[in-house]
C-alpha atoms as a PDB file:
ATOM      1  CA  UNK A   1      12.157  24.165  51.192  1.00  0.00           C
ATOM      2  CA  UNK A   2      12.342  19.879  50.706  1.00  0.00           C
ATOM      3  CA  UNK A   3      13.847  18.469  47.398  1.00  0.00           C
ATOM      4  CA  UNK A   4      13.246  14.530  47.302  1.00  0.00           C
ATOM      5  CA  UNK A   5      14.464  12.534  44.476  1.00  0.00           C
ATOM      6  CA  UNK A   6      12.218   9.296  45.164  1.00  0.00           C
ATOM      7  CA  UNK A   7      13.206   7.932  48.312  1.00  0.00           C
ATOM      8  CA  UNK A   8      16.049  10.632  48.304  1.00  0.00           C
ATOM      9  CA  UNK A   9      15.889  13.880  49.986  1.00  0.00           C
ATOM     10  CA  UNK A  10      18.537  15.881  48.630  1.00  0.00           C
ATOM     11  CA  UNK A  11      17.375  18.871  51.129  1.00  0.00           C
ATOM     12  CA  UNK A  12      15.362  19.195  54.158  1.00  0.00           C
ATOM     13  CA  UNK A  13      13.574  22.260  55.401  1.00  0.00           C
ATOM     14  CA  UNK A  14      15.904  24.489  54.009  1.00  0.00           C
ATOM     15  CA  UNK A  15      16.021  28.166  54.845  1.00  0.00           C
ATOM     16  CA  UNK A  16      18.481  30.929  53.692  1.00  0.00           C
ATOM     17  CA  UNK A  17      18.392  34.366  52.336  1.00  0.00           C
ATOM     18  CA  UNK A  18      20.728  35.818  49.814  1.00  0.00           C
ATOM     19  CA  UNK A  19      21.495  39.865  49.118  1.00  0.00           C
ATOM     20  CA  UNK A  20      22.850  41.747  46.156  1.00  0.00           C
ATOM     21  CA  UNK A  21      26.247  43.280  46.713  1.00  0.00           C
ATOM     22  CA  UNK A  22      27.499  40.290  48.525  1.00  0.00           C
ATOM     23  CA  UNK A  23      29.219  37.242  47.983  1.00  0.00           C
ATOM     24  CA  UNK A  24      27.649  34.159  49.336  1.00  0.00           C
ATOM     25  CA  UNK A  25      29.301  30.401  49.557  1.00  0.00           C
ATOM     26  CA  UNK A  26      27.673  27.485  50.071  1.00  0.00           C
ATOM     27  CA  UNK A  27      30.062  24.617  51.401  1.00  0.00           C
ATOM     28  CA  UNK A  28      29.598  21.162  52.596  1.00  0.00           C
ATOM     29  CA  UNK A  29      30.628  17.908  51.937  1.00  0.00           C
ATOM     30  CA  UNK A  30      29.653  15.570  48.361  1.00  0.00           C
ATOM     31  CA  UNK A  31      26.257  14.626  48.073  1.00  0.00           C
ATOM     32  CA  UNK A  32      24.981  17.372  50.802  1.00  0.00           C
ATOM     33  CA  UNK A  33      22.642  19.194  48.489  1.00  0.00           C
ATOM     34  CA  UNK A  34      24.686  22.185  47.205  1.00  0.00           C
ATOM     35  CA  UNK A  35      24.134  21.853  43.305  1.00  0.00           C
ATOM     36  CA  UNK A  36      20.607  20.940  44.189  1.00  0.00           C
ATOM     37  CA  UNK A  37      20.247  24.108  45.965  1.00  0.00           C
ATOM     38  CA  UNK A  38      21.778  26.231  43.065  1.00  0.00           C
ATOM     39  CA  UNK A  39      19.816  24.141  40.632  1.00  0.00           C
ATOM     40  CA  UNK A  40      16.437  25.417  42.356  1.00  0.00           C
ATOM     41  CA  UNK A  41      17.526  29.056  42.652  1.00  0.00           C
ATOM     42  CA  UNK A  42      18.411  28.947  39.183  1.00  0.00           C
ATOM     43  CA  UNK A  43      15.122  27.533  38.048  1.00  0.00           C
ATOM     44  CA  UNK A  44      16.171  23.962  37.079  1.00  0.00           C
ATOM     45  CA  UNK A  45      14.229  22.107  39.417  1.00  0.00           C
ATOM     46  CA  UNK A  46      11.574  23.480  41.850  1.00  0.00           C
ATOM     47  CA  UNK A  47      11.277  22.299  45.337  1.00  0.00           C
ATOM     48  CA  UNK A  48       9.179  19.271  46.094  1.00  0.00           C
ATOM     49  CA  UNK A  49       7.830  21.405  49.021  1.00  0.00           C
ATOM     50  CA  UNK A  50       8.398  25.183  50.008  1.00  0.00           C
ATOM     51  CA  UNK A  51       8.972  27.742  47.776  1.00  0.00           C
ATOM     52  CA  UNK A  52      11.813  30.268  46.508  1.00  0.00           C
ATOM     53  CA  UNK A  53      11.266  33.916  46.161  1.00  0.00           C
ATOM     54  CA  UNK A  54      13.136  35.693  43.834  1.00  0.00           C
ATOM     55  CA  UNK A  55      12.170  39.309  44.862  1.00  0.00           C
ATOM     56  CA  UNK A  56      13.298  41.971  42.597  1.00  0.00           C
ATOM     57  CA  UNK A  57      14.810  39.679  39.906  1.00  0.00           C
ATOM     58  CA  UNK A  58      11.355  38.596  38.596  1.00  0.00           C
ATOM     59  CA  UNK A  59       8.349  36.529  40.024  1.00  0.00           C
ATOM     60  CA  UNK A  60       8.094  34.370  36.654  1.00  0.00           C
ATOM     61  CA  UNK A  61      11.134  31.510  35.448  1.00  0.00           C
ATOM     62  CA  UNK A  62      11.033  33.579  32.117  1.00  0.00           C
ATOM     63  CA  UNK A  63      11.762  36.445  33.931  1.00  0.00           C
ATOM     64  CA  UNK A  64      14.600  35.236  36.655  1.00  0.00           C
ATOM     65  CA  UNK A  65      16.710  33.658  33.615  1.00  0.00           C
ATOM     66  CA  UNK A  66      16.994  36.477  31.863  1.00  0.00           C
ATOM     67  CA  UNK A  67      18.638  37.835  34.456  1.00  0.00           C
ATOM     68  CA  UNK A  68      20.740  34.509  35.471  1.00  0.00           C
ATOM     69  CA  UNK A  69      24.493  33.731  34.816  1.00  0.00           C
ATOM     70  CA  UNK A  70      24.877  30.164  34.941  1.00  0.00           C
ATOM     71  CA  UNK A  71      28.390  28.233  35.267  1.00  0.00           C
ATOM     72  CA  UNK A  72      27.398  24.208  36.107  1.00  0.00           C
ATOM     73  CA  UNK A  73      29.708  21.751  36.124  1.00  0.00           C
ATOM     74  CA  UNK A  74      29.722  21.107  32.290  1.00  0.00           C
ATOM     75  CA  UNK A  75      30.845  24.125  30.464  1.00  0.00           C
ATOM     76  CA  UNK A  76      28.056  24.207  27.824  1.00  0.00           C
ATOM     77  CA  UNK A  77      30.511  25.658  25.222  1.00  0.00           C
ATOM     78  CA  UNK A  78      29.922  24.317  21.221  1.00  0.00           C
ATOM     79  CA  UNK A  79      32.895  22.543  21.034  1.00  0.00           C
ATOM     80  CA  UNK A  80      33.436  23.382  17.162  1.00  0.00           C
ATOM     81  CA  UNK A  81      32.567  26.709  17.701  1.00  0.00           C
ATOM     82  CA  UNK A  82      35.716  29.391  18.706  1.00  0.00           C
ATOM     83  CA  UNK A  83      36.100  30.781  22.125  1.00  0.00           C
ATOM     84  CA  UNK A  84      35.316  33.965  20.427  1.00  0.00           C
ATOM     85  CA  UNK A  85      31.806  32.616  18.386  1.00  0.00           C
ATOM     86  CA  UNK A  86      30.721  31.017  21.652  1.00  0.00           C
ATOM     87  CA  UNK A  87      31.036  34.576  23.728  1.00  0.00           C
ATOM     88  CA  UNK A  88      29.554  36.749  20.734  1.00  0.00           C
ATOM     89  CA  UNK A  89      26.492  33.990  20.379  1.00  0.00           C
ATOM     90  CA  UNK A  90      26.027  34.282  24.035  1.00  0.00           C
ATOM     91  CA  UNK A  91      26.005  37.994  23.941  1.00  0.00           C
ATOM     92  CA  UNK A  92      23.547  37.973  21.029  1.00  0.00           C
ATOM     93  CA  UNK A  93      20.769  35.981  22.995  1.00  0.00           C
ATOM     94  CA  UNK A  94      20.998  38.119  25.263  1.00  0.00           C
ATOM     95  CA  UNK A  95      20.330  41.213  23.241  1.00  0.00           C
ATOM     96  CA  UNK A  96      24.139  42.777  24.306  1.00  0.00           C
ATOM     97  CA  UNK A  97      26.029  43.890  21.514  1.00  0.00           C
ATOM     98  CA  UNK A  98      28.482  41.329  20.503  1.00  0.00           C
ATOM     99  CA  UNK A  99      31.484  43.128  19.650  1.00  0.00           C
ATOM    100  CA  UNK A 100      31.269  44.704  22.401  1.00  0.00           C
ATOM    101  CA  UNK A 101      30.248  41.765  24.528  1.00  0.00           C
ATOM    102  CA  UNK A 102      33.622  40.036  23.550  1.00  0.00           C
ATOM    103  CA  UNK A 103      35.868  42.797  23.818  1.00  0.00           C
ATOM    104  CA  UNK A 104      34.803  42.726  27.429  1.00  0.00           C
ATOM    105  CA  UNK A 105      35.133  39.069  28.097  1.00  0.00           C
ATOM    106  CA  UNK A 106      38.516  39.239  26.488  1.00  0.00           C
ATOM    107  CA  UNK A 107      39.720  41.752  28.959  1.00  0.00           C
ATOM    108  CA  UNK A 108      37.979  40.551  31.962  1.00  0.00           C
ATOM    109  CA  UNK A 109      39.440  36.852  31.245  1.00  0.00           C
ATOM    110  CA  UNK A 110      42.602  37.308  29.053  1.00  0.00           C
ATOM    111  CA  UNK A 111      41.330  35.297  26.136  1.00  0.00           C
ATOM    112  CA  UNK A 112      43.033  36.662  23.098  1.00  0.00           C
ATOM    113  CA  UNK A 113      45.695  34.229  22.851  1.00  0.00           C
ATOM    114  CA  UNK A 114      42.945  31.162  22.608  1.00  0.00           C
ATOM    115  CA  UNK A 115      39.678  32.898  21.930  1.00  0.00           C
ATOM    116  CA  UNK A 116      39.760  32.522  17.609  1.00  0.00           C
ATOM    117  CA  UNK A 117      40.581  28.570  18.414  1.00  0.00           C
ATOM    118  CA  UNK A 118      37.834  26.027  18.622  1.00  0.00           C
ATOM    119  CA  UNK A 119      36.661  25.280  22.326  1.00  0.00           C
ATOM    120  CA  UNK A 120      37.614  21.404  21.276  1.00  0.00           C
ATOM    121  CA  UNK A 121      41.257  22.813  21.274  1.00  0.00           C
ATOM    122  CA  UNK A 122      41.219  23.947  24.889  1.00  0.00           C
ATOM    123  CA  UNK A 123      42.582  22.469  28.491  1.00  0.00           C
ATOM    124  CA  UNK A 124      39.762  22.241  30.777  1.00  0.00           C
ATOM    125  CA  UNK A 125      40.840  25.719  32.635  1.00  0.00           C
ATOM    126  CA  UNK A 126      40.742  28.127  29.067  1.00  0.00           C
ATOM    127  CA  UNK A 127      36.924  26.324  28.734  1.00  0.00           C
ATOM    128  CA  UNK A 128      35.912  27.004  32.143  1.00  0.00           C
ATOM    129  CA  UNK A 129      37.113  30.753  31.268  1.00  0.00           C
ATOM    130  CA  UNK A 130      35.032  31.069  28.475  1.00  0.00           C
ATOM    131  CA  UNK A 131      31.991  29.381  30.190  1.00  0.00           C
ATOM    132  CA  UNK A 132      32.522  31.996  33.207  1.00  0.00           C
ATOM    133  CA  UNK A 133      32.560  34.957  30.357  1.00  0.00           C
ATOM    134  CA  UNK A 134      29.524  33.467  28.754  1.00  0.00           C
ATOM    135  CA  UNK A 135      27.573  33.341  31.779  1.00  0.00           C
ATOM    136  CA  UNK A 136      28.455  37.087  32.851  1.00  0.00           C
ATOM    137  CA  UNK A 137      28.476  38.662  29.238  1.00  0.00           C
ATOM    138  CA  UNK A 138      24.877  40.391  29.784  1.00  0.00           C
ATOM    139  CA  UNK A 139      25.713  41.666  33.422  1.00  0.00           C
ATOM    140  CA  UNK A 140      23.553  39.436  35.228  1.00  0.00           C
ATOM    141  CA  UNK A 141      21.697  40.117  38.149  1.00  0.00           C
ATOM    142  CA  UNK A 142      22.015  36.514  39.832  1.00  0.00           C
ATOM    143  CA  UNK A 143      24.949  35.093  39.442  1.00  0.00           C
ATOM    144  CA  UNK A 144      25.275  31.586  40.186  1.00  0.00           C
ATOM    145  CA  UNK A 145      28.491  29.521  40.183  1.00  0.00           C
ATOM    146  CA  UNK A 146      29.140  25.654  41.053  1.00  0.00           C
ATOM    147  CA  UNK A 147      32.816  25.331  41.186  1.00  0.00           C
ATOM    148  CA  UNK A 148      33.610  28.154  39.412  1.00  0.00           C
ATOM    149  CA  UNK A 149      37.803  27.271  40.029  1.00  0.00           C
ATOM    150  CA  UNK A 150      37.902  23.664  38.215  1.00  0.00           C
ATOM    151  CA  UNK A 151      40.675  23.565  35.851  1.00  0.00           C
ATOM    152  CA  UNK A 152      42.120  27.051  36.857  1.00  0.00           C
ATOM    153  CA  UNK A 153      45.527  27.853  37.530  1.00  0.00           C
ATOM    154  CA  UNK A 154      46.860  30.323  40.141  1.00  0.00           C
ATOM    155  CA  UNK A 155      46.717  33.113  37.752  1.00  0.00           C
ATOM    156  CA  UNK A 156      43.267  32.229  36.376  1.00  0.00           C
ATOM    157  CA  UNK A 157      41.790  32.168  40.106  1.00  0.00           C
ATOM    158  CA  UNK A 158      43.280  35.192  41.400  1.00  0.00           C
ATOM    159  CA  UNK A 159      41.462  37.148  37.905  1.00  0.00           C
ATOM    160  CA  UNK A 160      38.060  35.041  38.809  1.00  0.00           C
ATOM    161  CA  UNK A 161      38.074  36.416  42.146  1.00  0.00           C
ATOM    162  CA  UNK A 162      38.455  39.778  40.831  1.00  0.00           C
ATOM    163  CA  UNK A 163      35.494  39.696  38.651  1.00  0.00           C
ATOM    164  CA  UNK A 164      33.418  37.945  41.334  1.00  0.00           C
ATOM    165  CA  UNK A 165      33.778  40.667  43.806  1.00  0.00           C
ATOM    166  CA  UNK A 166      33.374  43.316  40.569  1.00  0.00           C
ATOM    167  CA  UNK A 167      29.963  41.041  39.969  1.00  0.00           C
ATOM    168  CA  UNK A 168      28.842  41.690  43.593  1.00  0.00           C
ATOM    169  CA  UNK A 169      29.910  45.553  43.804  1.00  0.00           C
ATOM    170  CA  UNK A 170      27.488  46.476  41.181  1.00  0.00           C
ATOM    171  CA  UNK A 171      24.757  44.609  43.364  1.00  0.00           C
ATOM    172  CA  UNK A 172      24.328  41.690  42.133  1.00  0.00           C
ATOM    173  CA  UNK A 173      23.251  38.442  44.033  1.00  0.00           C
ATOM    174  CA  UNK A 174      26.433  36.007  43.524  1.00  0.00           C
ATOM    175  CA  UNK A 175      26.163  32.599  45.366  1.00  0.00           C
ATOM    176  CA  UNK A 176      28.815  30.263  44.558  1.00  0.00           C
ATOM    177  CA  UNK A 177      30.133  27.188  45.295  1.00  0.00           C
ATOM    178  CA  UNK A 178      33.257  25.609  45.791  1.00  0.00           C
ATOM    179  CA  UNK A 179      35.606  23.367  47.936  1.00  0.00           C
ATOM    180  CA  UNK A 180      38.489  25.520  47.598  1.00  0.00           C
ATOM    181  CA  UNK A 181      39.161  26.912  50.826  1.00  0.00           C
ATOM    182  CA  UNK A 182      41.121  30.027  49.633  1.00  0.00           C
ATOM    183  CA  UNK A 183      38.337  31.308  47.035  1.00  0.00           C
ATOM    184  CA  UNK A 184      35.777  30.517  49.786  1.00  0.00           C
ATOM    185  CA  UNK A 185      37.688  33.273  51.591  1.00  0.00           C
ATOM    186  CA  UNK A 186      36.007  35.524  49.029  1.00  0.00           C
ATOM    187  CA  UNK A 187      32.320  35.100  51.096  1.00  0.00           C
ATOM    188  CA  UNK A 188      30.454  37.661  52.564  1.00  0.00           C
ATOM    189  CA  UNK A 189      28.304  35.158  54.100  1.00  0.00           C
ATOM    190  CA  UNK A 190      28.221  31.204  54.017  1.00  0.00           C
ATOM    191  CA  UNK A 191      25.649  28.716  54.310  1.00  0.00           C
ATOM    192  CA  UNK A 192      27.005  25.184  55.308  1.00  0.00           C
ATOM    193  CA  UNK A 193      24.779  21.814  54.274  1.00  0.00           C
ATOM    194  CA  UNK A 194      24.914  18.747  55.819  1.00  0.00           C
ATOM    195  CA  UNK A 195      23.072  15.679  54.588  1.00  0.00           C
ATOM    196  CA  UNK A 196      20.758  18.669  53.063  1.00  0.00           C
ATOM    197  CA  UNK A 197      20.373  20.469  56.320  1.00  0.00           C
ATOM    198  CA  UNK A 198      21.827  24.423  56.429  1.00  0.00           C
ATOM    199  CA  UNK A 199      23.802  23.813  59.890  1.00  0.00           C
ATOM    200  CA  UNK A 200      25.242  26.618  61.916  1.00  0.00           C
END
């Protein structure tokens, strides 16, 4: 598939294939297409030529988000709204139970200590924890992640790595990416753009 932005093509004839139960990372350089690539398999742009197929996780946009996590680069929490009323709302859209729904977050992510203060409170690592728990509160069968590590500690990406690899042993797709070259190490398999070009 092409993605032009006027005069700008953000990617050129690209081709790649991504399988549940594996971890795949997309790397390459600023500017070389990556978010624009996750943007169009998460259904936030479409391709200017070419086409994506989703397989298995729906053939409509309706039906291929309710089975995305999202984590962008902005952490889409309500700022005035708790860690805690940000998961629960989350879990509610998404028809999980939201007691439950938190409790797991809180585990997964060690939120207690923050998660009853409002997001405004937090340092950019405790939001990016609750926007990762957000995104993966309804067990999502595509899981997409663009720089999933900004703002997190040691501690924070060791436990994020964890929960990756949990996301891709119950079979879902996960595609993430970063430029940190020890949570790259978590890939299965890794597709590398240049000037929006997959290179080998």
């Amino acid at each position: 598939m092409t993605k032009t932005y006027g005069p700008v093509r953000a990617l050129a004839n690209v081709s790649a294939r991504f399988e549940g139960g594996k971890v795949s990372v997309i790397e390459g350089a600023n500017g070389s297409g990556k978010s624009t690539l996750l943007s169009i398999l998460g259904t936030l742009a479409k391709p200017t030529l070419g086409d994506v197929d989703h397989g298995e996780l729906g053939k409509t946009r309706a039906d291929v988000r309710a089975v995305l996590g999202w984590v962008g680069h902005e952490t889409l929490a309500y700022g005035d709204l708790s860690g805690r009323e940000n998961v629960v709302l989350a879990a509610r859209l998404r028809g999980i139970d939201p007691e439950r729904g938190w409790q797991r977050a809180c585990e997964r992510f060690e939120l207690a200590s923050f998660g009853e203060r409002p997001v405004r409170t937090y340092s950019r690592g405790q939001r990016q924890r609750i926007a990762v728990a957000k995104a993966l509160v309804h067990a999502p069968q595509l899981v997409l992640l663009d720089e999933p590590t900004a703002g997190l500690d040691v501690r924070s990406t060791e436990r994020l790595t964890r929960v990756v690899r949990e996301e891709a042993d119950r079979g879902a797709v996960v595609i993430l990416v970063t430029h940190d070259p020890s949570f790259a190490q978590i890939g299965d398999a890794h597709v590398r753009l240049e000037r929006g070009r997959v290179v080998a």
